[in-house]
N, C-alpha and C. Protein backbone atom coordinates (compact mmCIF):
# COMPACT_ATOMS: atom_id res chain seq x y z
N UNK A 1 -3.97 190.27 177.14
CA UNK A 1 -4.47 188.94 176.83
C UNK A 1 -4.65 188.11 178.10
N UNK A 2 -3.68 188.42 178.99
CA UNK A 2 -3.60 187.54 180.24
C UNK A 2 -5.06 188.05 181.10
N UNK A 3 -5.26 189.21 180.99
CA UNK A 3 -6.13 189.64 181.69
C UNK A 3 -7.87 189.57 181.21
N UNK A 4 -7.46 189.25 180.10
CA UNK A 4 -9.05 188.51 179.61
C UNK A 4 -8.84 187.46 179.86
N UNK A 5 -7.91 186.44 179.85
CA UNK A 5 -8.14 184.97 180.05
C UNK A 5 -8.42 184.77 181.60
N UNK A 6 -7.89 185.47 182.71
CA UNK A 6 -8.41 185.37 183.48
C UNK A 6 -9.57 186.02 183.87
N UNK A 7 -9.99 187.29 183.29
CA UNK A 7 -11.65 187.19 183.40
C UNK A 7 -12.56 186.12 183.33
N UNK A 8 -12.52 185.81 181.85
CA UNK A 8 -13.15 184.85 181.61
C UNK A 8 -13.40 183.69 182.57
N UNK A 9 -12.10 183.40 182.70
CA UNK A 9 -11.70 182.35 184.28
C UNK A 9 -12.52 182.57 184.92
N UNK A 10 -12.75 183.74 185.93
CA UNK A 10 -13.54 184.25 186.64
C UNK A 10 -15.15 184.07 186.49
N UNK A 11 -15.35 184.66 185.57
CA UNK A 11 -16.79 184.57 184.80
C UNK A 11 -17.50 182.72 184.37
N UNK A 12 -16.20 182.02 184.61
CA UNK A 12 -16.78 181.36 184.28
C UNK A 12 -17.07 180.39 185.54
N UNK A 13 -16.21 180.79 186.54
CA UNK A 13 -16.69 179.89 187.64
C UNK A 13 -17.42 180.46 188.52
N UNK A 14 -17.59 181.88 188.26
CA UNK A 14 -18.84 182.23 188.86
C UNK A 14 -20.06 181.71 188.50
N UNK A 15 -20.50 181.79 187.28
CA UNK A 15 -21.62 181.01 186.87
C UNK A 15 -21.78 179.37 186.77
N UNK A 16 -20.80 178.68 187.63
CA UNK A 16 -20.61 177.25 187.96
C UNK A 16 -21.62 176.78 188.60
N UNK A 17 -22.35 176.49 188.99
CA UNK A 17 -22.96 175.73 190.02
C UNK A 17 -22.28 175.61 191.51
N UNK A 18 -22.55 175.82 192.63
CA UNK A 18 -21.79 175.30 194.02
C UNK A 18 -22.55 174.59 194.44
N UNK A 19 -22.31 173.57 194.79
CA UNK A 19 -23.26 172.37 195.98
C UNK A 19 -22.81 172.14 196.73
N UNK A 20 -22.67 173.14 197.97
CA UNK A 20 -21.65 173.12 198.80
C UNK A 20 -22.68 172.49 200.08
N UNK A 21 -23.48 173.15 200.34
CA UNK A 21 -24.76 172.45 201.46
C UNK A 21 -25.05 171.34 201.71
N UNK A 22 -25.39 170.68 200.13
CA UNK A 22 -25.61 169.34 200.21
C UNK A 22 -24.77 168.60 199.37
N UNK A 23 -23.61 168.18 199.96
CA UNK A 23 -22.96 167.13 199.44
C UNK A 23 -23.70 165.53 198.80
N UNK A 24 -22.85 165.15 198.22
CA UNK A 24 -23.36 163.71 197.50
C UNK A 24 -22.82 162.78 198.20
N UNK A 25 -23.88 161.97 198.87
CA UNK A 25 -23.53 160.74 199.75
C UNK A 25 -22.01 160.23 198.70
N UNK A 26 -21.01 159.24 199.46
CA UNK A 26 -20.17 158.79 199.21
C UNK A 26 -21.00 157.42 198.34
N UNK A 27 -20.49 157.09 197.14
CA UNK A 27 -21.08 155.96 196.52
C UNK A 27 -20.01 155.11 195.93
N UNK A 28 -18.57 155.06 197.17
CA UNK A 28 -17.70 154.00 196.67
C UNK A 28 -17.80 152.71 197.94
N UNK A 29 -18.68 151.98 196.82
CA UNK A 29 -19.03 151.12 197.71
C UNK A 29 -18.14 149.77 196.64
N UNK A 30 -17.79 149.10 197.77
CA UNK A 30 -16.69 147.53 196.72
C UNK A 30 -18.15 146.22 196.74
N UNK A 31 -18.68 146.33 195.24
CA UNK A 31 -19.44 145.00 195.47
C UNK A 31 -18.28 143.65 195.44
N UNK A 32 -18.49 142.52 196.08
CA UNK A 32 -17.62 141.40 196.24
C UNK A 32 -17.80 140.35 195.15
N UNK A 33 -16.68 139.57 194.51
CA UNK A 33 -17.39 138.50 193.55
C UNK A 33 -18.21 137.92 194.08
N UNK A 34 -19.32 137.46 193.62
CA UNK A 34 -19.93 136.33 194.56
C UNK A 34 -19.53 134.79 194.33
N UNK A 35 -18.91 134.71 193.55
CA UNK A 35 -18.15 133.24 192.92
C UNK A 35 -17.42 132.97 193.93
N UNK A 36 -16.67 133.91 194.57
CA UNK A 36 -15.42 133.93 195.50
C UNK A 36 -15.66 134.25 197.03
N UNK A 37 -16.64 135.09 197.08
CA UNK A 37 -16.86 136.44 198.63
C UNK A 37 -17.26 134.98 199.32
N UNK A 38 -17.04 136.02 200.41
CA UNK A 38 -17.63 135.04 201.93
C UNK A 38 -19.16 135.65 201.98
N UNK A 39 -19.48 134.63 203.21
CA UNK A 39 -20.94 135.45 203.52
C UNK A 39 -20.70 136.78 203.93
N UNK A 40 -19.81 136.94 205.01
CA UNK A 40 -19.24 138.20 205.53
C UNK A 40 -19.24 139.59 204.77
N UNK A 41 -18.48 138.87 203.37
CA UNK A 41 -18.31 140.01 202.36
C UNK A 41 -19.87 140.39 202.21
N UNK A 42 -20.49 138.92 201.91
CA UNK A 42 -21.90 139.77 201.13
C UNK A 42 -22.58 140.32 202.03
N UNK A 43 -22.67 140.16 203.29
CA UNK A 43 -23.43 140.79 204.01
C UNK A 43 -22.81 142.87 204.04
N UNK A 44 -21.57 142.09 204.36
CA UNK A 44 -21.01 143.72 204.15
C UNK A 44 -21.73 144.93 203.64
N UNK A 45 -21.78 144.26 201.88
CA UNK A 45 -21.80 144.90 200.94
C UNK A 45 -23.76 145.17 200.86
N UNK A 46 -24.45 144.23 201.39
CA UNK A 46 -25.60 144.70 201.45
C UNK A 46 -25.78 145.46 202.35
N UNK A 47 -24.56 145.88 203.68
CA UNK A 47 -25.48 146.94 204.45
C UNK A 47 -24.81 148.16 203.67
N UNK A 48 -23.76 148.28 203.22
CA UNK A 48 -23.48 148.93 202.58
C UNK A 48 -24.47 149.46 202.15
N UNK A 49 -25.00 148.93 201.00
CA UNK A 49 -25.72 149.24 200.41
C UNK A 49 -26.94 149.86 200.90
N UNK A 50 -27.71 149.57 201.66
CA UNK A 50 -28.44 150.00 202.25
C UNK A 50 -28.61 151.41 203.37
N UNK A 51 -27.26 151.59 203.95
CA UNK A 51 -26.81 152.83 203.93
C UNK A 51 -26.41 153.39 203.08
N UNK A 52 -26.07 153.33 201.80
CA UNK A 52 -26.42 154.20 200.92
C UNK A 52 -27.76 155.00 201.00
N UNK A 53 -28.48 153.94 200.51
CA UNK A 53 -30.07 154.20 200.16
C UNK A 53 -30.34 155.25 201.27
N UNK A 54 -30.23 154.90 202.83
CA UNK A 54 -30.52 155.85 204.07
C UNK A 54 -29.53 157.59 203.39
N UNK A 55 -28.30 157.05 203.19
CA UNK A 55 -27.80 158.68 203.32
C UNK A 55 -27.95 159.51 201.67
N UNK A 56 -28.93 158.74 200.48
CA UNK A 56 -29.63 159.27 199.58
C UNK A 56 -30.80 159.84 200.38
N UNK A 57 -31.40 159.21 200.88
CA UNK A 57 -32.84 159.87 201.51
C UNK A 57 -32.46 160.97 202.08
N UNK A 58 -31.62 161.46 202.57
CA UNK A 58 -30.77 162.12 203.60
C UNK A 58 -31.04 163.50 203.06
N UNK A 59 -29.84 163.07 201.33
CA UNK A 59 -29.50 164.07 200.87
C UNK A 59 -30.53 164.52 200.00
N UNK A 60 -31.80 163.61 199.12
CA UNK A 60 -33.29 164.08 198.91
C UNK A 60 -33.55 165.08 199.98
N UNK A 61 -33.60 165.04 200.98
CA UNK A 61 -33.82 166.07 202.12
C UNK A 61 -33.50 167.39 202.38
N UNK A 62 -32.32 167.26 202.02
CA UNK A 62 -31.33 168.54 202.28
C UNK A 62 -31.59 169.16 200.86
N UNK A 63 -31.55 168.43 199.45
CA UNK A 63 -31.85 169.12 198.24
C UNK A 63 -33.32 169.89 198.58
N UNK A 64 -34.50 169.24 198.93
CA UNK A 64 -35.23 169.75 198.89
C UNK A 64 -35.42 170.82 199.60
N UNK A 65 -34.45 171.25 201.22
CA UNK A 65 -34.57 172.30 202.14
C UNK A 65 -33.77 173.40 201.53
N UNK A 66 -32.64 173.17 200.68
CA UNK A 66 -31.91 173.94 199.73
C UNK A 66 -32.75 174.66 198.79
N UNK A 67 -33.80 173.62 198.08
CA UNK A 67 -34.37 173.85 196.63
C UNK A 67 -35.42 175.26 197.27
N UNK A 68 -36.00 175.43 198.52
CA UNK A 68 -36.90 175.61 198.92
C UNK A 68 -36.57 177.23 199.51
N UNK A 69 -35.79 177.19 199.69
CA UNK A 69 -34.34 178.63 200.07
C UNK A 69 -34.39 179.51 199.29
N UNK A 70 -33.66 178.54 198.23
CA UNK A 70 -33.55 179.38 196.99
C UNK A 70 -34.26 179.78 195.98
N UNK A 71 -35.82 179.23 196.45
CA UNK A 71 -36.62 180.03 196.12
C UNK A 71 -37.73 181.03 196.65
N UNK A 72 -37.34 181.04 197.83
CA UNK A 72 -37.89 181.58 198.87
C UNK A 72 -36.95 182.69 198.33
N UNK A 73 -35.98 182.81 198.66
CA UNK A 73 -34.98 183.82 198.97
C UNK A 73 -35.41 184.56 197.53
N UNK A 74 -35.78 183.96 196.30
CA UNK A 74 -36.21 184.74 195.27
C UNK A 74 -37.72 185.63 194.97
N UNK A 75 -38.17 185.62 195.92
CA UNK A 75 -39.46 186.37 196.55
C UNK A 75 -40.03 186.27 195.48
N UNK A 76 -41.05 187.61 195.39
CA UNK A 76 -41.78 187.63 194.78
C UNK A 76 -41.56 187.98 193.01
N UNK A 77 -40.32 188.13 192.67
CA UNK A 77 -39.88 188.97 191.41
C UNK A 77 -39.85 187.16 190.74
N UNK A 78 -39.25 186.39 191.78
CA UNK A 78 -39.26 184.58 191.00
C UNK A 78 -40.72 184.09 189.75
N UNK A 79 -40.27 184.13 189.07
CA UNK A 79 -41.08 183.63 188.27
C UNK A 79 -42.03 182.52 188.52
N UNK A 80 -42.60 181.46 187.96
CA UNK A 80 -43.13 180.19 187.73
C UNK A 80 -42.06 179.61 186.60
N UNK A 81 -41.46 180.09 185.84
CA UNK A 81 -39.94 178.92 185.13
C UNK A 81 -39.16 179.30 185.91
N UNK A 82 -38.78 180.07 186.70
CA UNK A 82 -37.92 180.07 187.25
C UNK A 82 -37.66 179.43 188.30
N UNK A 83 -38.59 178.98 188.80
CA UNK A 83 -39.01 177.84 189.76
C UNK A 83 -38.67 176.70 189.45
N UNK A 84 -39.20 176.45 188.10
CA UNK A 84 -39.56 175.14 187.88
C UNK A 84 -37.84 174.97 187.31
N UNK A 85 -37.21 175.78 186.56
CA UNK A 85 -35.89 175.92 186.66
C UNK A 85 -35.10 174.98 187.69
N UNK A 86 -35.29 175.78 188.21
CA UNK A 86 -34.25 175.35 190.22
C UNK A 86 -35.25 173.65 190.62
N UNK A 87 -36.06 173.80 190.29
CA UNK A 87 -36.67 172.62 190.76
C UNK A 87 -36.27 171.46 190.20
N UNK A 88 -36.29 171.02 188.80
CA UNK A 88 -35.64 170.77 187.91
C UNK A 88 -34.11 170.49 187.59
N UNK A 89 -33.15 171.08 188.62
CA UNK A 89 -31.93 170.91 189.02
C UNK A 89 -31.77 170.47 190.11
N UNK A 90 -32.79 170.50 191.02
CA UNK A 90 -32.05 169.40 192.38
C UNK A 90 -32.49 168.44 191.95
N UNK A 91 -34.09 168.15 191.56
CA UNK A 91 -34.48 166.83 190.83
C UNK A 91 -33.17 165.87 190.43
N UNK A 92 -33.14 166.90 189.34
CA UNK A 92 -31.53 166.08 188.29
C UNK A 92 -30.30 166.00 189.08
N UNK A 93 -29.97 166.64 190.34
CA UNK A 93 -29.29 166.01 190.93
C UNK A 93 -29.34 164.78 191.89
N UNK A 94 -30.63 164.42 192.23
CA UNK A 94 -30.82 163.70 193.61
C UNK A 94 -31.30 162.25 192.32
N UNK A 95 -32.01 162.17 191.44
CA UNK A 95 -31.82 161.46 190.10
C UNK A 95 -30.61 160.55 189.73
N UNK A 96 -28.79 161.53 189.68
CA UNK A 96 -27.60 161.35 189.54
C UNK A 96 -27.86 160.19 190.71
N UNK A 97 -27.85 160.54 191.56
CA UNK A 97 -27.64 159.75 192.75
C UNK A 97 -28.02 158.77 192.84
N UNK A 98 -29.75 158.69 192.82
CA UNK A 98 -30.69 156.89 192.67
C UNK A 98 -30.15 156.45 191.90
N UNK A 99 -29.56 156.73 190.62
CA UNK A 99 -29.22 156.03 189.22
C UNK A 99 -27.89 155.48 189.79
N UNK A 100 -27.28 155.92 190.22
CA UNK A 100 -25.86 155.46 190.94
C UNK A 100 -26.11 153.98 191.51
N UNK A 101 -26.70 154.41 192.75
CA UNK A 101 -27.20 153.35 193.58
C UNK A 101 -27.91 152.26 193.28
N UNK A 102 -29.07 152.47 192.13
CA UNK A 102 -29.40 151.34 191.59
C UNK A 102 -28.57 150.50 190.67
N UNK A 103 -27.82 151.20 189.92
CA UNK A 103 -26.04 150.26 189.28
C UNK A 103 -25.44 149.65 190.25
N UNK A 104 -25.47 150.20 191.60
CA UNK A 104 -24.54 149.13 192.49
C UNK A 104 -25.80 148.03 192.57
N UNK A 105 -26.95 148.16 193.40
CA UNK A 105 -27.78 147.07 193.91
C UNK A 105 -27.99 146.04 192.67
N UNK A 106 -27.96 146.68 191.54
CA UNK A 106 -27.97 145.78 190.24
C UNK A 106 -27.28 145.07 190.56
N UNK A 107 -25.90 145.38 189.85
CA UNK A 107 -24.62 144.75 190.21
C UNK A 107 -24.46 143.67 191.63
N UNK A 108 -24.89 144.33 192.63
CA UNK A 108 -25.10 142.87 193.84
C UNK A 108 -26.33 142.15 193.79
N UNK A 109 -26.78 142.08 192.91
CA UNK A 109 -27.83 141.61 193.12
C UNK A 109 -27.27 140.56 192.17
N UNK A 110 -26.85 140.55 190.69
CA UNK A 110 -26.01 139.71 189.98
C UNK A 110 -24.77 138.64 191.10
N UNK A 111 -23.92 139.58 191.76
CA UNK A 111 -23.07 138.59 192.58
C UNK A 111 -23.85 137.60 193.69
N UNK A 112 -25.10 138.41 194.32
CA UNK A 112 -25.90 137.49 195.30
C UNK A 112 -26.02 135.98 194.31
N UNK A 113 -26.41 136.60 193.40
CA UNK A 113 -26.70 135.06 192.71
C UNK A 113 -25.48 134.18 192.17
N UNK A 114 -24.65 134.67 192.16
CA UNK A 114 -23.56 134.07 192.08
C UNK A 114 -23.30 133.24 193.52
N UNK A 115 -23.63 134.16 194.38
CA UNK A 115 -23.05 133.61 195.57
C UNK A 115 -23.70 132.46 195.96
N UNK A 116 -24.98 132.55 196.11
CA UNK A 116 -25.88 131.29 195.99
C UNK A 116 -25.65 130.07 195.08
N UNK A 117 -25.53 130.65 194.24
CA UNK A 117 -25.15 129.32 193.34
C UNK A 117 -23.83 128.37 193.27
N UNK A 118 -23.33 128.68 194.55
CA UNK A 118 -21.76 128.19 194.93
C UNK A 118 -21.97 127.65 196.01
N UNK A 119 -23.19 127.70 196.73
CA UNK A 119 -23.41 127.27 197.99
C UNK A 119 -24.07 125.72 197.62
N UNK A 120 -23.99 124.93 198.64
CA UNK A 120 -24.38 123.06 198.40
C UNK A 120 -25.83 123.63 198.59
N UNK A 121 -26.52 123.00 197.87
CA UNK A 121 -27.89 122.45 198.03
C UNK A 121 -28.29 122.04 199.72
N UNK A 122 -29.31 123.00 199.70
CA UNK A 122 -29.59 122.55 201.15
C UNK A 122 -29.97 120.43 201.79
N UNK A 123 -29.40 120.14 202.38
CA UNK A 123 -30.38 118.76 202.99
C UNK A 123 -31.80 118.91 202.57
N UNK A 124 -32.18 117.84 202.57
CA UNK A 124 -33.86 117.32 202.66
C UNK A 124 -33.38 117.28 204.07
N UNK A 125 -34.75 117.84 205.12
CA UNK A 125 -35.32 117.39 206.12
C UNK A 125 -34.96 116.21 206.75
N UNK A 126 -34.89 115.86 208.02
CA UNK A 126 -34.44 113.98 208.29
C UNK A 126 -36.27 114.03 209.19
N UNK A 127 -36.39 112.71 209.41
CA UNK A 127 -37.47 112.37 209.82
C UNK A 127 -37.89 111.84 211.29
């Protein structure tokens, strides 16, 4: 019994997925209240943010030099679904990712306005 359960084990993380090449940009980014944050914070958090966006492009990159491998490497026996298969899975991974990133910029984009709206009304002009 022990020895089927660890087959199985086996079998089953062989057929896992590895994404070992292209890692997933880090996406723990701290948005700041904006009721509360300093400018400091918000600026922070927008470059933050924006390096995100740079080390998504990054990893769009690397999915696609990956995606491109592994079907290369499947010569000529590779199908056309089988393509579109693999193609179809970095898609949906690099996808995971924008969708991430656009929940944070959402999200600061809600506190920016918070933050603004705590700030005095600019002066009128003097003459």
């Amino acid at each position: 019994m022990n020895a089927l359960l660890s087959l199985s084990l086996v079998a089953a993380l062989a057929a896992a997925p590895v994404y070992a090449d292209c890692p997933a940009p880090n996406d723990a980014i701290k948005i700041p209240d904006g009721a509360t944050a300093t400018k400091d914070q918000m600026l922070a958090a927008q470059h933050a943010i924006k390096d995100a966006d740079a080390a998504i492009a990054t990893f769009a990159d690397c999915l696609r030099a990956e995606q491109d491998a592994k079907i290369a490497a499947g010569g000529d026996k590779m199908t056309d679904a089988d393509k579109l298969k693999i193609s179809a899975e970095y898609v949906n991974r690099q996808n995971v990712e924008v969708e991430k990133l656009q929940k944070l910029a959402d999200q600061f984009n809600v506190e920016l306005r918070a933050y603004k709206a705590k700030l005095p009304p600019p002066s009128p002009p003097q003459q």
